[in-house]
C-alpha atoms as a PDB file:
ATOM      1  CA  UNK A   1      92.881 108.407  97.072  1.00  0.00           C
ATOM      2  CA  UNK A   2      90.152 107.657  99.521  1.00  0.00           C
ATOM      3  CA  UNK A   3      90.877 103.691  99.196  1.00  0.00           C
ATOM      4  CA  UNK A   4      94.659 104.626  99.811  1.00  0.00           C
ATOM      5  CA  UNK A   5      93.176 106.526 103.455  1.00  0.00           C
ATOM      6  CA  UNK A   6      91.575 103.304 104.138  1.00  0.00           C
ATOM      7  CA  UNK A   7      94.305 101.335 103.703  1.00  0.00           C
ATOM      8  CA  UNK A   8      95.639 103.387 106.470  1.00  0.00           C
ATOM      9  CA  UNK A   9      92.915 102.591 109.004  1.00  0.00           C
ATOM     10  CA  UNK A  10      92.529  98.964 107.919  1.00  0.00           C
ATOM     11  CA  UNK A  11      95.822  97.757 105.970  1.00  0.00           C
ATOM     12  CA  UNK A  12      96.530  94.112 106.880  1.00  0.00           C
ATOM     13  CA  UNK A  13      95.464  92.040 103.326  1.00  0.00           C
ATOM     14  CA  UNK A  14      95.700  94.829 101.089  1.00  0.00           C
ATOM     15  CA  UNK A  15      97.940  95.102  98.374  1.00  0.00           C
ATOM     16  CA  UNK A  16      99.153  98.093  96.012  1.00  0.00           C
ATOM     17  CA  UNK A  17      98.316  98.234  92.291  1.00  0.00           C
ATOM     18  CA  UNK A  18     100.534 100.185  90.075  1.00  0.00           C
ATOM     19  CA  UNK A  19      98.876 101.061  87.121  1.00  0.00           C
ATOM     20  CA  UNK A  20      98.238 104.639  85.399  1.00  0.00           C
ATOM     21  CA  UNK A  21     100.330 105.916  82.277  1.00  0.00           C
ATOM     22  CA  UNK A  22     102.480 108.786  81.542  1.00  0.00           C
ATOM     23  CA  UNK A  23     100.746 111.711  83.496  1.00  0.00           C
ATOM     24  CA  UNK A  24     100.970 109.803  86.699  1.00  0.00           C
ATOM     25  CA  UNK A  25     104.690 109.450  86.136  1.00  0.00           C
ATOM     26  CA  UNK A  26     105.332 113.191  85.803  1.00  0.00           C
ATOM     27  CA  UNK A  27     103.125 114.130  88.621  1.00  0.00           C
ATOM     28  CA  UNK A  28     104.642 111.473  90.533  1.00  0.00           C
ATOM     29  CA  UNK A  29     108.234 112.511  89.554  1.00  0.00           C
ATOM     30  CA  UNK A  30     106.872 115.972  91.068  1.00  0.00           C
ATOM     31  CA  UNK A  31     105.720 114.710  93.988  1.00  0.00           C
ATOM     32  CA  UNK A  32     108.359 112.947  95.012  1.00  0.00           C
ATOM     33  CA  UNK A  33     110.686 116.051  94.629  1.00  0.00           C
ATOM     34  CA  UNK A  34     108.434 118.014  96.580  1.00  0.00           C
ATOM     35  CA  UNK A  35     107.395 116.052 100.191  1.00  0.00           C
ATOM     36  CA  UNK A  36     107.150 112.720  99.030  1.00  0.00           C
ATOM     37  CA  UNK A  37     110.788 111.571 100.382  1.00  0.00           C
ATOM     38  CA  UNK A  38     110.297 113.412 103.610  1.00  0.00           C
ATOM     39  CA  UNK A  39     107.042 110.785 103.885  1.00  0.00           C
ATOM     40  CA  UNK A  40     108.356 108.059 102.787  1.00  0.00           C
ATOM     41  CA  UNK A  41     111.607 108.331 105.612  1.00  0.00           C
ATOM     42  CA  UNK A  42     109.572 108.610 107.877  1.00  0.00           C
ATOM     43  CA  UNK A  43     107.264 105.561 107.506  1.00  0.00           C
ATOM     44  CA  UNK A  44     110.401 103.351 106.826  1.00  0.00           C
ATOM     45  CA  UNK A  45     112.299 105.119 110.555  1.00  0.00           C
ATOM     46  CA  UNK A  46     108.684 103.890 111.822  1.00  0.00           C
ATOM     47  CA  UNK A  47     108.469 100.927 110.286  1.00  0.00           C
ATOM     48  CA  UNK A  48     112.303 100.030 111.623  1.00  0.00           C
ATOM     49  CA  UNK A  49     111.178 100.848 115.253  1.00  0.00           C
ATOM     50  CA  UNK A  50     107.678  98.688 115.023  1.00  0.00           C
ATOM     51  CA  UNK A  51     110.096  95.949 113.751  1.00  0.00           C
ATOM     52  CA  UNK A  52     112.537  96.042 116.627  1.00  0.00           C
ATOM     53  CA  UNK A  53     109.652  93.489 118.679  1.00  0.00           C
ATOM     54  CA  UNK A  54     108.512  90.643 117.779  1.00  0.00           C
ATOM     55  CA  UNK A  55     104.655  91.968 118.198  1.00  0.00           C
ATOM     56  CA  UNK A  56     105.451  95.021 116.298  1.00  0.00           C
ATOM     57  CA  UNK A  57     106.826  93.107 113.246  1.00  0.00           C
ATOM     58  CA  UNK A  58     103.043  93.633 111.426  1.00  0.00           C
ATOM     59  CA  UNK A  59     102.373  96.582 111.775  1.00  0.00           C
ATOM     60  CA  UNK A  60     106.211  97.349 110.476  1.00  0.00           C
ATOM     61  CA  UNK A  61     105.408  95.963 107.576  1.00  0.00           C
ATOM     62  CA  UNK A  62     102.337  97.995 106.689  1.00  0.00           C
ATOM     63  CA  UNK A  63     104.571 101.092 107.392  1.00  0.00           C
ATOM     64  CA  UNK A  64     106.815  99.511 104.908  1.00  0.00           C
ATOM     65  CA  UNK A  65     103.717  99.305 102.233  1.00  0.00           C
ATOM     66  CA  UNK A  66     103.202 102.962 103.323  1.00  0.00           C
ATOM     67  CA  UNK A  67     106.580 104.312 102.864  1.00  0.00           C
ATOM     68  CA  UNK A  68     106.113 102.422  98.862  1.00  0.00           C
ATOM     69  CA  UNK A  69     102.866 104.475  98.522  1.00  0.00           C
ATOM     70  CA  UNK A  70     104.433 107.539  99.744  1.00  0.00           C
ATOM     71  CA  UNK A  71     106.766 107.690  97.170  1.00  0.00           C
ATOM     72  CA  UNK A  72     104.279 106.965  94.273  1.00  0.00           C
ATOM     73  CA  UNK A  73     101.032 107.328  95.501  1.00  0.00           C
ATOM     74  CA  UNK A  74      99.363 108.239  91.884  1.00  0.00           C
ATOM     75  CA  UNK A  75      98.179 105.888  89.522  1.00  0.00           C
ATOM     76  CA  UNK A  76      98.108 102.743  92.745  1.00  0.00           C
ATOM     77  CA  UNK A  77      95.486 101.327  93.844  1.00  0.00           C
ATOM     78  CA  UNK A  78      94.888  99.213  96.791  1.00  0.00           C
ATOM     79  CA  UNK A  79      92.775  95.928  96.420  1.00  0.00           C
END
């Protein structure tokens, strides 16, 4: 989880790692029912409005990356 904080504060080059097994399905399945949609709208509604300029479109596209990891953030891992 810490690396997935980091990505936060420094995401340009990173890239998300699915990996895990059948545990971090179910708790993902459970977090996604309980506050990982809200998350996940609202770094795609950011990522849309960073997108809308051309100097924006970057840092739209790491909210995109975020809105991904919000939905299933166990088992990823960011290298």
């Amino acid at each position: 989880m810490l690396q997935i904080r980091l990505s936060g504060l420094f995401p340009f080059g990173k890239e998300v790692v699915y990996g895990g097994g059948g545990f971090s399905l179910l708790v993902n399945i459970l977090w996604l029912l309980l506050s990982g949609m809200e998350m996940a709208l609202g770094y795609v509604i950011l990522g849309c409005l960073w997108c809308v300029t051309i100097v924006g479109v970057p840092v739209g596209l790491q909210c995109f990356k975020m809105a991904r990891l919000a939905l299933m953030p166990f088992g990823a891992s960011v290298v």
